[in-house]
Protein backbone atom coordinates (compact mmCIF):
# COMPACT_ATOMS: atom_id res chain seq x y z
CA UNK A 1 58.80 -84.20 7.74
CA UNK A 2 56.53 -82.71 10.22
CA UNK A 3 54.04 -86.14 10.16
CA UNK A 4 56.89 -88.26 11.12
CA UNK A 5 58.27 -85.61 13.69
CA UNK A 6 54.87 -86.40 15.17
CA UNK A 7 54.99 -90.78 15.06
CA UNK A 8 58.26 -90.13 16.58
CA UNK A 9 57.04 -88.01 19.92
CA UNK A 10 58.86 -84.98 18.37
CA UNK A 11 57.54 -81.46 19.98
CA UNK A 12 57.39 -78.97 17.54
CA UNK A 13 55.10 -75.73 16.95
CA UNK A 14 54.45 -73.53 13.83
CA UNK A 15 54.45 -69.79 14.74
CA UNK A 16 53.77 -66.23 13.03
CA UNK A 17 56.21 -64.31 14.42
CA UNK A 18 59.73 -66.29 14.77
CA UNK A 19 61.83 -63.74 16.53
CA UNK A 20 59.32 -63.81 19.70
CA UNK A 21 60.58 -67.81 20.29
CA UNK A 22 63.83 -67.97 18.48
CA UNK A 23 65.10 -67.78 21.91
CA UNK A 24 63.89 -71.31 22.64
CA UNK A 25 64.25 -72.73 19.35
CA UNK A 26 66.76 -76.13 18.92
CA UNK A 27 65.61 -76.51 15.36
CA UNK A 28 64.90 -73.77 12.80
CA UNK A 29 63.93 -75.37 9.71
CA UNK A 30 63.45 -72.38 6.72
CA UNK A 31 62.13 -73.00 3.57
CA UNK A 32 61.64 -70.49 0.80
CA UNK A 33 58.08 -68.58 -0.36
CA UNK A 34 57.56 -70.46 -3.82
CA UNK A 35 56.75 -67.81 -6.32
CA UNK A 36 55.86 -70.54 -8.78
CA UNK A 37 52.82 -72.08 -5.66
CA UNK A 38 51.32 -68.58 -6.38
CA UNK A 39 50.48 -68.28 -9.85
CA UNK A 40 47.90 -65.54 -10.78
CA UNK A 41 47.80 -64.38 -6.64
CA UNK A 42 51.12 -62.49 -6.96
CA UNK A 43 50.08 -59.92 -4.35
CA UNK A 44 49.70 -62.68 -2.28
CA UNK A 45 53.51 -63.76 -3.15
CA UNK A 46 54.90 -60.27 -2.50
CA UNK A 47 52.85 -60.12 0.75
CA UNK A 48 54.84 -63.49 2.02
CA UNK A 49 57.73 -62.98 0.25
CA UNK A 50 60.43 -61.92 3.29
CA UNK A 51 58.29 -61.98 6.25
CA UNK A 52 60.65 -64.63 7.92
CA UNK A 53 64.33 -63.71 7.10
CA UNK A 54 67.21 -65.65 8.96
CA UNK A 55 70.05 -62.58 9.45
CA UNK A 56 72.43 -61.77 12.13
CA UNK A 57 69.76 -60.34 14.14
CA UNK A 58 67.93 -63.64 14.59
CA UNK A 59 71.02 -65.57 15.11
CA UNK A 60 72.30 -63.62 17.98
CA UNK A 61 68.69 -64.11 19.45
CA UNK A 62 68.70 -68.53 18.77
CA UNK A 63 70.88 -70.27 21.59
CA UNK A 64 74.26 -71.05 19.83
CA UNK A 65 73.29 -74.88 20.46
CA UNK A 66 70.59 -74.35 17.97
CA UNK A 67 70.47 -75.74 14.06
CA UNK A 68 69.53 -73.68 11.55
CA UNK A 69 68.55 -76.29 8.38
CA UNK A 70 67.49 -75.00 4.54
CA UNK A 71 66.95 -77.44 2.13
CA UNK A 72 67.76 -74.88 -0.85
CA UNK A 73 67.17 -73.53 -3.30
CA UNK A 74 66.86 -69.78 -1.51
CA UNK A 75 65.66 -66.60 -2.50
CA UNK A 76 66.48 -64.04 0.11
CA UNK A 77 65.06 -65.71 3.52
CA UNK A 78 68.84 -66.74 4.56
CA UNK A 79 71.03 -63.46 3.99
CA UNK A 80 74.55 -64.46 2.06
CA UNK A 81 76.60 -63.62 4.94
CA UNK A 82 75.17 -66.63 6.84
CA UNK A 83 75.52 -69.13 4.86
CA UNK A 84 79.47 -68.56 5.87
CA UNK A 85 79.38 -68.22 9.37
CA UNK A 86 77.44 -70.91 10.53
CA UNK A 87 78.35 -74.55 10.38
CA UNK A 88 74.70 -75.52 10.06
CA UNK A 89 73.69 -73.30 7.44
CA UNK A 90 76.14 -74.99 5.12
């Protein structure tokens, strides 16, 4: 996805902390930690695990024209709640 963002001219910009440019984000694009990419480093998968969490708190900070997109299966990066309240978390 993010090699043909590129061919196609498409600005984008990986980041450690998303709440300091949620403010200017149009696309949020969240996948999960996979538990299963970790094998015998599971320190390593509970030091990951929930550092980037989509809640109310970062919605309220994204512009309301923004897209939030999740491509499923989640663990606990998208809180329940969301995934009823906004259109493009569904």
């Amino acid at each position: 996805m993010l090699l043909h963002a590129r061919r196609k001219g498409v600005e984008w910009e990986e980041v450690d902390d998303l709440k300091a440019v949620a403010a200017d984000v149009d696309v949020l694009y969240q996948t999960r930690i996979q538990k299963e990419r970790f094998l015998d480093r599971l320190e390593d998968y509970a030091a990951a695990r929930g550092k980037y969490i989509i809640d109310g708190e970062l919605m309220k900070i994204l512009p309301q024209k923004s897209v939030v997109m999740h491509p499923l299966p989640r663990v606990d990066e998208v809180r329940v709640l969301l995934l009823t309240g906004f259109p493009s978390l569904r």
